[in-house]
N, C-alpha and C. Protein backbone atom coordinates (compact mmCIF):
# COMPACT_ATOMS: atom_id res chain seq x y z
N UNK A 1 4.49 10.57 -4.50
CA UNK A 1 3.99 9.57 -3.57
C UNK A 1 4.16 8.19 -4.19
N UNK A 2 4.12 6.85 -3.43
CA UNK A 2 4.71 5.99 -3.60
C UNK A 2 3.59 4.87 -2.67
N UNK A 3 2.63 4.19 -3.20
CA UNK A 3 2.26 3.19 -2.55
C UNK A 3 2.60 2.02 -1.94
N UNK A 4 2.47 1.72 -0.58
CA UNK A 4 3.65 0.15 -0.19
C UNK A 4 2.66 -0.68 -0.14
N UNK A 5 2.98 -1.74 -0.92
CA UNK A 5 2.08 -3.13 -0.87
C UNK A 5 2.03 -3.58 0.57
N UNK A 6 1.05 -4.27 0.73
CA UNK A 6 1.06 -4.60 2.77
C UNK A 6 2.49 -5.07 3.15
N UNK A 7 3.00 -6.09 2.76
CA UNK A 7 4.15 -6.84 2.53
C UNK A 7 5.52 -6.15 2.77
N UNK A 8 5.66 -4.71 1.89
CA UNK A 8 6.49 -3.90 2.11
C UNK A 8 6.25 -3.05 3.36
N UNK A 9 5.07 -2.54 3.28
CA UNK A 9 5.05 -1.49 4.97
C UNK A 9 4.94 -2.46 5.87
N UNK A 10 4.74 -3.50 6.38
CA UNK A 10 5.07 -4.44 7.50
C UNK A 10 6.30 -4.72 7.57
N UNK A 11 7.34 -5.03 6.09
CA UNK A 11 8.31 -5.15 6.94
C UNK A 11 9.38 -4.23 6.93
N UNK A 12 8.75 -2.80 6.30
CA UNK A 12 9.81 -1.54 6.43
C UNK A 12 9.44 -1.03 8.09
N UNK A 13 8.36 -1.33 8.92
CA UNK A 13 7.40 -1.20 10.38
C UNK A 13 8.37 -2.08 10.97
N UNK A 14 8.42 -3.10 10.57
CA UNK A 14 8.69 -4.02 11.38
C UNK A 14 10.57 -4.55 11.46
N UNK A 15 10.94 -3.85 10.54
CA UNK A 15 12.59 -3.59 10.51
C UNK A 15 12.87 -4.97 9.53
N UNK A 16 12.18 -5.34 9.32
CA UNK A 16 12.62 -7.00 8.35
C UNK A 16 13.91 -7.00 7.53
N UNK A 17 14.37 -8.39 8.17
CA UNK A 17 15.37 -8.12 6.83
C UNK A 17 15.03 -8.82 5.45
N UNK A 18 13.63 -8.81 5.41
CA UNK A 18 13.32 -9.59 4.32
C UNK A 18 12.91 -7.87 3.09
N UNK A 19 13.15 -6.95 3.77
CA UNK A 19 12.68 -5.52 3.06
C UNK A 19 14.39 -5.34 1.96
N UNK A 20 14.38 -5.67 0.69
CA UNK A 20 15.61 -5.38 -0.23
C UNK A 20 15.87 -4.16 -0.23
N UNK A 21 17.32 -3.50 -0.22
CA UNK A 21 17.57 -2.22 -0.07
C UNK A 21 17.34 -1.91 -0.82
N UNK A 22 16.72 -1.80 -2.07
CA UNK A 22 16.29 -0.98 -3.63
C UNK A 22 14.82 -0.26 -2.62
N UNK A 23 14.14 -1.35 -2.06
CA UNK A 23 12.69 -0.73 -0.86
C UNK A 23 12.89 -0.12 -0.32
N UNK A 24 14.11 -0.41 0.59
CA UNK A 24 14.05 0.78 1.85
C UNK A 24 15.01 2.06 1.05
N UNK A 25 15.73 2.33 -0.19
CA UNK A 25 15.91 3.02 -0.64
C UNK A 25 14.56 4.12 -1.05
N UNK A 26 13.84 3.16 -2.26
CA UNK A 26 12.67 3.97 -2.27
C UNK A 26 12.38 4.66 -1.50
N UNK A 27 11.50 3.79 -0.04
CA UNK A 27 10.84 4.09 1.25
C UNK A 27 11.76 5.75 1.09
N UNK A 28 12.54 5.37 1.88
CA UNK A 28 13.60 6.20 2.30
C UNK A 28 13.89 7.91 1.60
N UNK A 29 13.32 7.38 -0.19
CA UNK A 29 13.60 8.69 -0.76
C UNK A 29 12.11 9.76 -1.08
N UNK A 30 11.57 8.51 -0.94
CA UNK A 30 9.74 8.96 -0.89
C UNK A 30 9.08 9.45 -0.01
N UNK A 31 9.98 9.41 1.45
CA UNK A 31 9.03 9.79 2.71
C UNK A 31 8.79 11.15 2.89
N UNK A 32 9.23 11.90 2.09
CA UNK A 32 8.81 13.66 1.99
C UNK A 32 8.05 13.85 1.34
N UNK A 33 7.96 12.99 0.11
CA UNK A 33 7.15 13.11 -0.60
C UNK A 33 5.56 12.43 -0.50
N UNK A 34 5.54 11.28 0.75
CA UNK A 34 4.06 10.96 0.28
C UNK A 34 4.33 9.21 0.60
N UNK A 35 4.28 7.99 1.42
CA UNK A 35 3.77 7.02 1.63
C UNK A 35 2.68 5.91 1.74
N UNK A 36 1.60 6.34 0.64
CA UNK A 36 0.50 5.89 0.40
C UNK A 36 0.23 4.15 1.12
N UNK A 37 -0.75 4.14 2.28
CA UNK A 37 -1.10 3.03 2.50
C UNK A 37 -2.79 2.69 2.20
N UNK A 38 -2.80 2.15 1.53
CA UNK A 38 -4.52 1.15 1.41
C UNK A 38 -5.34 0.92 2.54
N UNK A 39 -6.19 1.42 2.98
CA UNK A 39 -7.19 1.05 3.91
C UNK A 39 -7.13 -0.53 4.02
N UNK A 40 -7.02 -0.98 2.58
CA UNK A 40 -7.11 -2.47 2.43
C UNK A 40 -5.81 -3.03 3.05
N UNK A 41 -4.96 -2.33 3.01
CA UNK A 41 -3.93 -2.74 3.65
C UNK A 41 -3.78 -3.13 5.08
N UNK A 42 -4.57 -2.33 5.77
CA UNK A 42 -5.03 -2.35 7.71
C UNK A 42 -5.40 -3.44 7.93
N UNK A 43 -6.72 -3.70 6.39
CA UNK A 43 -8.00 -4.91 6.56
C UNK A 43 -6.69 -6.52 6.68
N UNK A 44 -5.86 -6.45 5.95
CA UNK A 44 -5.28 -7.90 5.29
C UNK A 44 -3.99 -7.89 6.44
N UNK A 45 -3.78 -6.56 7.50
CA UNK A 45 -2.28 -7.33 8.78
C UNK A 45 -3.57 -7.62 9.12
N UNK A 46 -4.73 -7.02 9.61
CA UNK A 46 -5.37 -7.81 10.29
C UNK A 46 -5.87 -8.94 10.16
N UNK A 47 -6.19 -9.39 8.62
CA UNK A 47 -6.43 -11.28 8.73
C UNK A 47 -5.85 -11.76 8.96
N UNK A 48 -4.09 -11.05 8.68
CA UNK A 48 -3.08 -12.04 8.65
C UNK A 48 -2.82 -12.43 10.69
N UNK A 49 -2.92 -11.22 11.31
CA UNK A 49 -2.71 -11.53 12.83
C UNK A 49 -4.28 -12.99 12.82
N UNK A 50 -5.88 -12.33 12.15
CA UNK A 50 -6.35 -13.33 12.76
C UNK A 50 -5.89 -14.75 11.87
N UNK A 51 -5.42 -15.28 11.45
CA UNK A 51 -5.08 -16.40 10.59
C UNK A 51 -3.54 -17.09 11.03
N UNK A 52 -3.27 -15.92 12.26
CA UNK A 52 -1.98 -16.51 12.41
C UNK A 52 -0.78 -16.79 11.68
N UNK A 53 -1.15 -15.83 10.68
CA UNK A 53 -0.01 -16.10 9.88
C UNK A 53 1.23 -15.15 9.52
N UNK A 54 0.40 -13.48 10.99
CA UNK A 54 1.38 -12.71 11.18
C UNK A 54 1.63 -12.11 13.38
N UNK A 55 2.71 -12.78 13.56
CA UNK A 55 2.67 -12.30 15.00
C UNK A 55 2.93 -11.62 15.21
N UNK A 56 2.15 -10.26 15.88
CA UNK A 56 3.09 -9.15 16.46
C UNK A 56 2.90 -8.87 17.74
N UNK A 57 3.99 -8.14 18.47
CA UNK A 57 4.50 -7.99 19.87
C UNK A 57 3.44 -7.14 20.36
N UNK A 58 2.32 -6.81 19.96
CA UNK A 58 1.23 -5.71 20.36
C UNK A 58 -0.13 -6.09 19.80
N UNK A 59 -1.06 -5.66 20.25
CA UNK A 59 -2.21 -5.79 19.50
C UNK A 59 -2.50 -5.52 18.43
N UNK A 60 -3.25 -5.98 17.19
CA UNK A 60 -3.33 -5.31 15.70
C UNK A 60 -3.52 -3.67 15.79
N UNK A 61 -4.83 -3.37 16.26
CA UNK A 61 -5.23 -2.25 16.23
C UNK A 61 -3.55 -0.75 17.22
N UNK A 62 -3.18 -1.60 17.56
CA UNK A 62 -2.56 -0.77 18.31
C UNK A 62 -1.10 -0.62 17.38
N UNK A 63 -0.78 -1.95 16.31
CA UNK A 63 0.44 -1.54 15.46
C UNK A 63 0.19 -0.91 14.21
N UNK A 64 -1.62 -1.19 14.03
CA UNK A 64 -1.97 -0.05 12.98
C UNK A 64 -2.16 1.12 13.52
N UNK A 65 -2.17 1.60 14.33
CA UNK A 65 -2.10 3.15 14.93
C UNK A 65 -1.13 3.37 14.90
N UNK A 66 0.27 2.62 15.19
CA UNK A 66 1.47 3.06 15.47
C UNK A 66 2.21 3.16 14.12
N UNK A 67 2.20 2.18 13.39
CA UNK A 67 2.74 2.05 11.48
C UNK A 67 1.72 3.15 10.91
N UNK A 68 0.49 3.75 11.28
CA UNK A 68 -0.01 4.76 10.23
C UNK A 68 0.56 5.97 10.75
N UNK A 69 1.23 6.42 12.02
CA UNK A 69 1.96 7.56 12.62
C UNK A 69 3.11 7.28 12.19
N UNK A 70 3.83 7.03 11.34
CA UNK A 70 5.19 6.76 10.80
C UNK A 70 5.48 7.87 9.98
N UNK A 71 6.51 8.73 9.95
CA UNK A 71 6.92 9.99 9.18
C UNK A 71 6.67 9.75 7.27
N UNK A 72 6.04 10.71 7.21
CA UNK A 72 5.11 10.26 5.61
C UNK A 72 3.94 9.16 4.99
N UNK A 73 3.95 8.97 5.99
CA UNK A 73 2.30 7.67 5.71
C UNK A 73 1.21 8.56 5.86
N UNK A 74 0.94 7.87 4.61
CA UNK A 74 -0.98 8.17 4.32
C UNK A 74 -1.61 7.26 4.18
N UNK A 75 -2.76 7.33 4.65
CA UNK A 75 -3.73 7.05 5.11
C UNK A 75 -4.47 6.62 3.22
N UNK A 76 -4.52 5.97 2.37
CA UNK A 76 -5.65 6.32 1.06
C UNK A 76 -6.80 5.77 1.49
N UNK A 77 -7.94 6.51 1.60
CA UNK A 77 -9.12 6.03 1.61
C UNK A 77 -10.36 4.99 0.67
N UNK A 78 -10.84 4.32 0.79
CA UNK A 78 -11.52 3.59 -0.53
C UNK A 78 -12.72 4.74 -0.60
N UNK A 79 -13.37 4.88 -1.60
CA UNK A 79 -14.37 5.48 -2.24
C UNK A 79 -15.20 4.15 -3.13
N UNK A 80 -16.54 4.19 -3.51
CA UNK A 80 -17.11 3.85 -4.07
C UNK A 80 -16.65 3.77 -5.56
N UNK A 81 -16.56 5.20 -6.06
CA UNK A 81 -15.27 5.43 -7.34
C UNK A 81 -14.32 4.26 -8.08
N UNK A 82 -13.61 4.33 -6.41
CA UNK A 82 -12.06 3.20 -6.14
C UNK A 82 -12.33 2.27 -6.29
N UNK A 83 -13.58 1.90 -6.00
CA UNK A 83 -14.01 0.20 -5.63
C UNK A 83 -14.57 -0.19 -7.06
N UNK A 84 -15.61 0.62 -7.85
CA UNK A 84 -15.79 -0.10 -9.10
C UNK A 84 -14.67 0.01 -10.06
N UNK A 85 -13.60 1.35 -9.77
CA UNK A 85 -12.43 1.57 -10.76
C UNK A 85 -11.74 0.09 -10.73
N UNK A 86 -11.38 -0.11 -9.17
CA UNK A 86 -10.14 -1.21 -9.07
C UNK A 86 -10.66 -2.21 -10.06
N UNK A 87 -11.96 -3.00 -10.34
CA UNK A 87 -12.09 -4.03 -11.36
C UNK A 87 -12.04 -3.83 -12.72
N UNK A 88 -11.75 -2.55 -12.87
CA UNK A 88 -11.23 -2.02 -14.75
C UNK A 88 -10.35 -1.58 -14.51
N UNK A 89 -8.75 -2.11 -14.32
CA UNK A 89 -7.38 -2.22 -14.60
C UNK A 89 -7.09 -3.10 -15.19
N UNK A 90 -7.18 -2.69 -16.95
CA UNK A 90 -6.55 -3.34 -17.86
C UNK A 90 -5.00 -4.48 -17.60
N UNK A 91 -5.27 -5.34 -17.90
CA UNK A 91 -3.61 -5.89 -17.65
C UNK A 91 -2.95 -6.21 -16.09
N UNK A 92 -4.05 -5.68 -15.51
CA UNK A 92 -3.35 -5.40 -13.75
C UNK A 92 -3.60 -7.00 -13.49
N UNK A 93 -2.57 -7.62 -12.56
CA UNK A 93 -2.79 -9.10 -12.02
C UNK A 93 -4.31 -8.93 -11.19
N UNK A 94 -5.09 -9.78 -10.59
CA UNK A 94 -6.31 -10.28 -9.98
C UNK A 94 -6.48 -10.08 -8.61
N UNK A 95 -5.30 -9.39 -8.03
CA UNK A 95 -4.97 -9.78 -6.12
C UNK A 95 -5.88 -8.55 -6.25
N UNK A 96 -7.44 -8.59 -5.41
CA UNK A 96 -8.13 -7.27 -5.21
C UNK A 96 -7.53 -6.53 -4.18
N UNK A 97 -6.77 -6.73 -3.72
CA UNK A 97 -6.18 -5.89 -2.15
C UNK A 97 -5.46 -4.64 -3.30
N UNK A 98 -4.54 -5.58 -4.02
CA UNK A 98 -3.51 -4.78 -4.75
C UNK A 98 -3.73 -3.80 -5.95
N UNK A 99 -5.14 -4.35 -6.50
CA UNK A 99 -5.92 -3.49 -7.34
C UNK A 99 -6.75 -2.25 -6.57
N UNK A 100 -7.52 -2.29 -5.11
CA UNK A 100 -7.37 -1.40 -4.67
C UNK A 100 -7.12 0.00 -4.21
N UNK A 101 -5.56 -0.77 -3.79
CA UNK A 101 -4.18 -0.21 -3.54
C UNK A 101 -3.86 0.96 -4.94
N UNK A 102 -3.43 -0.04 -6.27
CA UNK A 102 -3.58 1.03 -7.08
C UNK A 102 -4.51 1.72 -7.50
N UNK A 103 -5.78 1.83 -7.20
CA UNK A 103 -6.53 2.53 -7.82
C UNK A 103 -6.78 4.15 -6.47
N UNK A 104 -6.32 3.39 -5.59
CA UNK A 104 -6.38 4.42 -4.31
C UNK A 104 -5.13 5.34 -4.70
N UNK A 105 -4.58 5.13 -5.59
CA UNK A 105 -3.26 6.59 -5.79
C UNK A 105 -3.82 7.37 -6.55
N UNK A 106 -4.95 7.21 -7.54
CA UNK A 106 -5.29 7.91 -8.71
C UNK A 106 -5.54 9.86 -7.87
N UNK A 107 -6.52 9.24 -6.99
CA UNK A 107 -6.54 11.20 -6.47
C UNK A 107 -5.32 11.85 -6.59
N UNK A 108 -4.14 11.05 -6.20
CA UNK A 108 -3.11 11.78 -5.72
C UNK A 108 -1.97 12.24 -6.88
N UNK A 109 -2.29 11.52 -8.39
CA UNK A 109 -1.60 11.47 -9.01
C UNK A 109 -2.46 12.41 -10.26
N UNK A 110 -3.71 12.53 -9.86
CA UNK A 110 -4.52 13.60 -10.93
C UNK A 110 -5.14 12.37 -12.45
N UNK A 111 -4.84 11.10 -12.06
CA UNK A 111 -5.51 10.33 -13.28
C UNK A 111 -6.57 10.41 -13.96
N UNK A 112 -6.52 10.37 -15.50
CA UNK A 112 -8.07 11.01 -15.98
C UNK A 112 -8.31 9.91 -16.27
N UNK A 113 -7.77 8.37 -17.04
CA UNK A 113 -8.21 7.58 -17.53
C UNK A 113 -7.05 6.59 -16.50
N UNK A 114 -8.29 5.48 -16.96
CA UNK A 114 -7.43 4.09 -16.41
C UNK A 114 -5.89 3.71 -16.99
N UNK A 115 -5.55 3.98 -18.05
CA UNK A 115 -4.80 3.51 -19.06
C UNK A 115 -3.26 4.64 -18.63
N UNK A 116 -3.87 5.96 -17.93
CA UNK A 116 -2.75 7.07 -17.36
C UNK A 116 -2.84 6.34 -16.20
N UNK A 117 -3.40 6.33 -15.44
CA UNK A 117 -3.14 5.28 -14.10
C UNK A 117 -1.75 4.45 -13.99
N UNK A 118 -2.44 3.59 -15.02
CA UNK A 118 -1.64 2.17 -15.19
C UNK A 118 -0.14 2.45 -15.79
N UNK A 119 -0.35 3.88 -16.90
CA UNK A 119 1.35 4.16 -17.08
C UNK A 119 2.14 4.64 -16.29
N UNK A 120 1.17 5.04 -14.90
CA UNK A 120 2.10 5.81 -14.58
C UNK A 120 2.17 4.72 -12.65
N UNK A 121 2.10 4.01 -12.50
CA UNK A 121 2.03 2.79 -11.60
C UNK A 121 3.16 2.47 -11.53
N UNK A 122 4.43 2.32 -12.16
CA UNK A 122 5.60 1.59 -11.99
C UNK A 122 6.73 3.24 -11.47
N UNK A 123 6.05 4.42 -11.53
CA UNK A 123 6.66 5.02 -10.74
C UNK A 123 6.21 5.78 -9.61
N UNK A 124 4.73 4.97 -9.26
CA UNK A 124 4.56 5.17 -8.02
C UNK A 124 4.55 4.39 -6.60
N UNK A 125 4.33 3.17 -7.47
CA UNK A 125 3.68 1.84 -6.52
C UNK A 125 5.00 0.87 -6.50
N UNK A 126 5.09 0.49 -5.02
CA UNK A 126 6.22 -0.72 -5.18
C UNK A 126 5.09 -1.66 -5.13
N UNK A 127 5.44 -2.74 -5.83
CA UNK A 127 4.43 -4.14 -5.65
C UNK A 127 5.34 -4.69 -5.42
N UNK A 128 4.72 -5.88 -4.84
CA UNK A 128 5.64 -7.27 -4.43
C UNK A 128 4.61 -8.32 -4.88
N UNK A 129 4.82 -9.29 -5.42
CA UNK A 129 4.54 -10.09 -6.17
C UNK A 129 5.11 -11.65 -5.47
């Protein structure tokens, strides 16, 4: 499994050509295996529709129903767990969406410590930065 930063599943959803083919490669080789999306991820198209700073041809709620029915998307849930884990990621940049995000793969990847997490993040998670 393979987590998409909001950035990437909006515009692998949304056909962008701002998505680099190394992404939609990934995307592409990961979707049998597992598409991990962030709850937090739902929360931030939706500021971005209310902030205007993302337009789409449909209502929010109705392109997050439609982008979470996409062949291999999951759903990661936050937990209480997730939420105090995400602020002890050693070394991890500050964006809480994206700390989250990684800490929402740990179920899926069997992590015992923060430090296995974090080694093992660059072959699960695309970030965009």
């Amino acid at each position: 499994m393979i987590v998409l930063d909001t950035h990437i599943w909006l515009w692998w959803v949304n056909d962008s050509p701002r998505l680099i083919e190394q992404y939609k490669k990934w995307i592409q080789d990961y979707q049998s295996q597992g598409l991990g999306i962030s709850i937090i991820s739902c929360w931030e198209v939706a500021k971005l529709v209310e902030k205007n700073r993302l337009v789409l041809s449909i209502p929010v709620d109705e392109w997050l129903r439609t982008a979470l029915a996409y062949p291999g998307v999951q759903l990661l849930e936050l937990t209480v767990p997730i939420v105090v884990e995400s602020t002890q990621l050693p070394g991890f940049h500050n964006d809480p969406a994206d700390r989250l995000g990684a800490r929402s793969l740990a179920p899926y990847v069997g992590a015992g410590s923060h430090r296995k997490l974090w080694s093992l993040l660059p072959k699960f998670m695309i970030v965009f930065c």
